[in-house]
N, C-alpha and C. Protein backbone atom coordinates (compact mmCIF):
# COMPACT_ATOMS: atom_id res chain seq x y z
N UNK A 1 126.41 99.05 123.27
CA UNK A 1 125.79 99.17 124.58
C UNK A 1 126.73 98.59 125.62
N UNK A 2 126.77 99.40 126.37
CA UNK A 2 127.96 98.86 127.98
C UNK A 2 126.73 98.65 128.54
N UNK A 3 127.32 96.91 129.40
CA UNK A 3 126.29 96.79 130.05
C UNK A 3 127.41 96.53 131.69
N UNK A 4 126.80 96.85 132.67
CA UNK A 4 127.65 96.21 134.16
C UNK A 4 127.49 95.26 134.43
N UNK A 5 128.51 94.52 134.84
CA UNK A 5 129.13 92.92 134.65
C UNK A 5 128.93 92.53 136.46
N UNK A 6 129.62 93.42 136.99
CA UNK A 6 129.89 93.63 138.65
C UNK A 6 128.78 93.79 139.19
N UNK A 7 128.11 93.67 140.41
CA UNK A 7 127.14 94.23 141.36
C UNK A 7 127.90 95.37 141.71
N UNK A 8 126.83 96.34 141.70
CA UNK A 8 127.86 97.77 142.53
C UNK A 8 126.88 97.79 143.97
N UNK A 9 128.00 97.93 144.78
CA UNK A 9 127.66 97.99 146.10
C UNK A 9 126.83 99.32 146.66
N UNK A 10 127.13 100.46 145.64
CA UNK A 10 126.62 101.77 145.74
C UNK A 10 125.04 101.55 145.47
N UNK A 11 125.02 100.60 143.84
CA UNK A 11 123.29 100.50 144.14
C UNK A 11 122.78 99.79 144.85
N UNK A 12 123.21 98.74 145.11
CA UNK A 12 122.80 97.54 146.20
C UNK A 12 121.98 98.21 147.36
N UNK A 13 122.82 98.88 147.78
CA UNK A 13 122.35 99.97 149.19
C UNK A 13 121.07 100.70 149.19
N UNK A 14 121.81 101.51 147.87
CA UNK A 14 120.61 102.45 147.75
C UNK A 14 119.23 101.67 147.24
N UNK A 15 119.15 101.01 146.57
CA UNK A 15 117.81 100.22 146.41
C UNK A 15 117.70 98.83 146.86
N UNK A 16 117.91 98.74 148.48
CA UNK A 16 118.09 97.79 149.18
C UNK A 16 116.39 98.20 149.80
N UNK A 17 115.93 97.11 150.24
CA UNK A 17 114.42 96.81 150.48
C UNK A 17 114.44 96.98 152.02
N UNK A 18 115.51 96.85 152.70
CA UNK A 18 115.60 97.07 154.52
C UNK A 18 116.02 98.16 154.88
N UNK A 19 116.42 98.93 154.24
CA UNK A 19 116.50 100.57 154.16
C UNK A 19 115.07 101.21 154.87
N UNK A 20 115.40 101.83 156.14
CA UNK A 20 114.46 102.28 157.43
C UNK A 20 114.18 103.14 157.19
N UNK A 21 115.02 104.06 156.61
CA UNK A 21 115.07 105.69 156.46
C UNK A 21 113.86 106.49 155.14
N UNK A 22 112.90 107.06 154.96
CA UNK A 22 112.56 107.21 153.34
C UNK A 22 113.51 107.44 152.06
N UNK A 23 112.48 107.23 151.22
CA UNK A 23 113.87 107.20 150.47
C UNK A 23 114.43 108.75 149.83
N UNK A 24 113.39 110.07 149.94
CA UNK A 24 114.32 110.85 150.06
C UNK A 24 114.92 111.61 150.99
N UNK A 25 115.49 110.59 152.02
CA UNK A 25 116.31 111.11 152.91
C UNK A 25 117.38 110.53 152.56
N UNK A 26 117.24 109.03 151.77
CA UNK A 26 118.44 108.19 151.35
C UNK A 26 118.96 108.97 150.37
N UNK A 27 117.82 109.57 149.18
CA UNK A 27 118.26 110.44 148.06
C UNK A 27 119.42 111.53 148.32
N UNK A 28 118.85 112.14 149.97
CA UNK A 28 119.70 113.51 149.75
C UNK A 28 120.96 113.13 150.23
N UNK A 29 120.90 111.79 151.38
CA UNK A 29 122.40 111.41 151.63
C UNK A 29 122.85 110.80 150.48
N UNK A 30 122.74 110.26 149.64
CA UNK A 30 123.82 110.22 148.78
C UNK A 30 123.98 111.16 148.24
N UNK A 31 123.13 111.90 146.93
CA UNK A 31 123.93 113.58 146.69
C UNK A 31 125.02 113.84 147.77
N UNK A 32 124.77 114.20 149.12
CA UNK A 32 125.72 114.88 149.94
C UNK A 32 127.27 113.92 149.87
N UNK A 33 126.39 112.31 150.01
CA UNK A 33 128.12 111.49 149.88
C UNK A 33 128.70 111.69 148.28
N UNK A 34 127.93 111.99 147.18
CA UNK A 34 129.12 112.12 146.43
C UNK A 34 129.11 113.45 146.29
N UNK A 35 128.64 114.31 146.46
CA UNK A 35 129.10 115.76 145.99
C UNK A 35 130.40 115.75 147.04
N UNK A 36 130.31 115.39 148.33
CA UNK A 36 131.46 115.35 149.36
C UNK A 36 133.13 114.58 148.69
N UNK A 37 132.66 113.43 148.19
CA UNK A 37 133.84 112.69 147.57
C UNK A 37 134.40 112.83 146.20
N UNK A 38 133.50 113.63 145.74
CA UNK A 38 133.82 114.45 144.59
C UNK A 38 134.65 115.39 144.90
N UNK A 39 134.43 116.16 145.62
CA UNK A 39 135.07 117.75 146.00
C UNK A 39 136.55 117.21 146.70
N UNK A 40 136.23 115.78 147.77
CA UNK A 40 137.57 115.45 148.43
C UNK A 40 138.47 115.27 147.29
N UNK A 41 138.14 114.46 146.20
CA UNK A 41 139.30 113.75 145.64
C UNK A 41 139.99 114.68 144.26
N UNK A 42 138.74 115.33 143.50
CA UNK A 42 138.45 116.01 142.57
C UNK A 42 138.74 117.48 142.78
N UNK A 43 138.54 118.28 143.72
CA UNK A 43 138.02 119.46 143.85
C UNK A 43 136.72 119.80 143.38
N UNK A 44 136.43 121.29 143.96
CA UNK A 44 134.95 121.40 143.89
C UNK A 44 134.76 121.61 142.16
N UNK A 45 136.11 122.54 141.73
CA UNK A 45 135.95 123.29 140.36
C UNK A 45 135.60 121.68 139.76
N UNK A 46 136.57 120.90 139.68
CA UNK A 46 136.21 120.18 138.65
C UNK A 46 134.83 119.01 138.79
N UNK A 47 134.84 118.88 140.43
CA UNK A 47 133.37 118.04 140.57
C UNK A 47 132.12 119.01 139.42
N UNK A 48 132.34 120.48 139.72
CA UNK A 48 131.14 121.49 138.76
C UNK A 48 131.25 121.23 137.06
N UNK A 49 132.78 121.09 136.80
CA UNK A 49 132.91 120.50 135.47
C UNK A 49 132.51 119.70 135.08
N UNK A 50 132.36 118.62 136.00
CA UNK A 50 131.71 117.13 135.84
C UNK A 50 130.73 117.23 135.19
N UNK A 51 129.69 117.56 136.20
CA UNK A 51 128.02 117.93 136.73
C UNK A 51 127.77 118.33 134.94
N UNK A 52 128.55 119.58 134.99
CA UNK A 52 128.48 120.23 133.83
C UNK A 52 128.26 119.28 132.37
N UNK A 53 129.89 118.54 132.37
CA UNK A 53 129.73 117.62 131.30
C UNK A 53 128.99 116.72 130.75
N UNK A 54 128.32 116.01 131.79
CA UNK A 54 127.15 115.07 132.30
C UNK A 54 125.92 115.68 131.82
N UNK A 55 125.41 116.78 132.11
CA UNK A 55 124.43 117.68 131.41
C UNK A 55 124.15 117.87 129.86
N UNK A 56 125.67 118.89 129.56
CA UNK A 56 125.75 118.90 128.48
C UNK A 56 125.84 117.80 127.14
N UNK A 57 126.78 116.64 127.80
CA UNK A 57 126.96 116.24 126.79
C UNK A 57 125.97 114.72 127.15
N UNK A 58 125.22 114.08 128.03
CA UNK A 58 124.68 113.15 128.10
C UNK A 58 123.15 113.90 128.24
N UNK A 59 122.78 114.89 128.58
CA UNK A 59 121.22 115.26 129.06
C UNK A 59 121.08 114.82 130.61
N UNK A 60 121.98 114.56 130.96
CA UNK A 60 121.57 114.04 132.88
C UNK A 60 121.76 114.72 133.45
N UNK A 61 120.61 115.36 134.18
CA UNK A 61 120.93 116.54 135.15
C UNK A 61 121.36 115.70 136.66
N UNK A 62 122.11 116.79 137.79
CA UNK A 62 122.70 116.00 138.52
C UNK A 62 121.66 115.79 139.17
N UNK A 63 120.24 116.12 139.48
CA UNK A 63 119.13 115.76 140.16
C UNK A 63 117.94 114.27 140.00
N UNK A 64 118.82 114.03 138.67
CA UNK A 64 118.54 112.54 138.61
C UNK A 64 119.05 111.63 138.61
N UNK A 65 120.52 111.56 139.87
CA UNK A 65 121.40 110.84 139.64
C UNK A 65 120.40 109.63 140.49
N UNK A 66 119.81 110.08 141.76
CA UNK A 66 119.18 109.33 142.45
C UNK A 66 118.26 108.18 141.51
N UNK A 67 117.40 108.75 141.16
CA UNK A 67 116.68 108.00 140.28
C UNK A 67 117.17 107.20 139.01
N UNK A 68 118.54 107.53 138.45
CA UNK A 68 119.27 106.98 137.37
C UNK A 68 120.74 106.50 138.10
N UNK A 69 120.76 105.82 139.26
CA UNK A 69 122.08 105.46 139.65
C UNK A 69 122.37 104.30 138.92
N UNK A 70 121.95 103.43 137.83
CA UNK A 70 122.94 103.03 137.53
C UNK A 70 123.26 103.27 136.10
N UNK A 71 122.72 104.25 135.40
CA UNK A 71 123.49 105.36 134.70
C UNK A 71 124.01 106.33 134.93
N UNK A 72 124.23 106.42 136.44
CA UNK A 72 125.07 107.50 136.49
C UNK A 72 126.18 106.45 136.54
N UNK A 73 126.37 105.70 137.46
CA UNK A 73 127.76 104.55 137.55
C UNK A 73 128.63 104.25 136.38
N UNK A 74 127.24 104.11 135.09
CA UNK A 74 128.50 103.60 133.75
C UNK A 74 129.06 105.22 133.48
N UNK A 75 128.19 106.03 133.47
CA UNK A 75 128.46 107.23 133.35
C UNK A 75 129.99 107.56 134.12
N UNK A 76 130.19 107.56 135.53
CA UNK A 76 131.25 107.66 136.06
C UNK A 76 132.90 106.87 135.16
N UNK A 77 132.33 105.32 135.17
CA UNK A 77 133.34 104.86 134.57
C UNK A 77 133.77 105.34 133.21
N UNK A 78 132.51 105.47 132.38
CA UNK A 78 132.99 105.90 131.26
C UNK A 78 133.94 106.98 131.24
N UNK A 79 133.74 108.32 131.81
CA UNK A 79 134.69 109.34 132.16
C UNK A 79 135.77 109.24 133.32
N UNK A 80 135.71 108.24 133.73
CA UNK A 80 137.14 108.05 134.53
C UNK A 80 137.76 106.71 134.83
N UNK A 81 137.35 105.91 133.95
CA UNK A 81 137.81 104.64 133.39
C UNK A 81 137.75 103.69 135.07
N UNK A 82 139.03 102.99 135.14
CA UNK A 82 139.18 102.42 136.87
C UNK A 82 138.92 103.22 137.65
N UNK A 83 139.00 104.38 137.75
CA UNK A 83 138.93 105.34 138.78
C UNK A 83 137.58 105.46 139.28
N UNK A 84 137.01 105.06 138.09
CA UNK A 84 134.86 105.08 138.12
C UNK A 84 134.69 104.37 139.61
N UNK A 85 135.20 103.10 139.38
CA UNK A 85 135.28 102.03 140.84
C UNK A 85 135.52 102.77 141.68
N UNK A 86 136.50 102.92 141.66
CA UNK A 86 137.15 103.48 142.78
C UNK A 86 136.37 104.64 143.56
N UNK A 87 135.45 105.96 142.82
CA UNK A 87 134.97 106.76 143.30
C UNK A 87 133.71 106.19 144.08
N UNK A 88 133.09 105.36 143.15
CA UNK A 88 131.89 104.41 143.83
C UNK A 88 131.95 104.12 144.78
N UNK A 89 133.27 103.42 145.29
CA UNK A 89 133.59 102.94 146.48
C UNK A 89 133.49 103.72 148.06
N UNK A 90 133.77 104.90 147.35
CA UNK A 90 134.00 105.89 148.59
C UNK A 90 132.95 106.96 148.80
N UNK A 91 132.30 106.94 147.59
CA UNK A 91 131.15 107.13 147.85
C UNK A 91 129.84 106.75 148.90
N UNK A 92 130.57 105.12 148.37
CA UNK A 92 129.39 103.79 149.18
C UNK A 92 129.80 104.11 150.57
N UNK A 93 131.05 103.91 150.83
CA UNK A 93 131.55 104.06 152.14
C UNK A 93 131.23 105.55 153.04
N UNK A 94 131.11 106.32 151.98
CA UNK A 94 130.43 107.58 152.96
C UNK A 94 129.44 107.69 153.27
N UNK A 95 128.45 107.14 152.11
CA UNK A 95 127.11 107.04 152.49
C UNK A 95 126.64 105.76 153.64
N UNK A 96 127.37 104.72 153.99
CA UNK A 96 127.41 104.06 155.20
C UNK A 96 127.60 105.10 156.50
N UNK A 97 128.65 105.83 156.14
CA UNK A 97 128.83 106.72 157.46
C UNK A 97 127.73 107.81 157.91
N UNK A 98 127.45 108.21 156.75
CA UNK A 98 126.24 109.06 157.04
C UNK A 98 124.92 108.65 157.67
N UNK A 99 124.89 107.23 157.36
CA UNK A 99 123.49 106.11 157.94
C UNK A 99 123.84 105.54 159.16
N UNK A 100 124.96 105.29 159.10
CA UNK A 100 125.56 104.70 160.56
C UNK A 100 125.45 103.51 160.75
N UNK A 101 126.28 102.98 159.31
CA UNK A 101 126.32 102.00 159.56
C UNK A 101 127.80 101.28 158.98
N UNK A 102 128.23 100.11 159.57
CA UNK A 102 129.45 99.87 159.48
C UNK A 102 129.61 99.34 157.94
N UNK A 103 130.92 99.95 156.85
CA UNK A 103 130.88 99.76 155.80
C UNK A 103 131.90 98.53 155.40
N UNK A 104 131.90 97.53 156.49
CA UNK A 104 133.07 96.11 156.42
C UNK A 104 132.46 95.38 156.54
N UNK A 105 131.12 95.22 157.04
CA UNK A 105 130.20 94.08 156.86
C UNK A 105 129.85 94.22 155.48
C-alpha cells in the first residue's frame, strides 16, 4: 500500500472548507484545470491515453477524479513517477487562476 507522505496542495484546495463557490462548480474547474494541463504538457492524444489507462487498467473513470482526488494523485505519480508532482502543481496553479485567486500565497 502507497500511502502520501506530503500534503498536496491540489487537495488542500479542493476540499478546503472556505471555498465560496459550490462544489460542483469547483468539480468542473478542476476537470477543466487538468484536462487543460494535461493537453499543455502531454498532448491531447496522450492526455486520452491516460484517461484510457486509468479506466482500463485501475477501474477509475475520469468522472470520479473529483470525488477520488486523492487516488487520482497516487494514481498520477504512480504513472509518471516525479513528474506526478510536478503535474499537480500546475494543475493547482491553474485551478487558482480559474477562481481568481493568487497561487503564491
Amino acid at each position: 500500500m502507497v500511502t502520501q507522505i506530503t500534503t498536496s496542495p491540489l487537495l488542500e484546495l479542493v476540499t478546503s472548507t472556505t471555498l465560496r463557490a459550490e462544489r460542483k462548480d469547483i468539480d468542473r474547474l478542476l476537470m477543466e484545470s487538468l484536462d487543460d494541463v494535461l493537453a499543455d504538457l502531454l498532448g491531447k492524444r496522450v492526455r486520452e491515453a491516460f484517461y484510457d489507462h486509468m479506466e482500463r487498467n485501475y477501474y477509475f473513470a475520469r468522472d470520479e477524479i473529483p470525488k477520488r482526488l486523492d487516488d487520482f494523485l497516487l494514481l498520477l505519480e504512480r504513472t509518471f513517477g516525479k513528474s506526478g508532482k510536478t503535474i499537480e502543481k500546475a494543475v493547482a496553479k491553474r485551478l487558482y487562476a480559474k477562481l481568481g485567486w493568487d497561487s503564491s500565497t
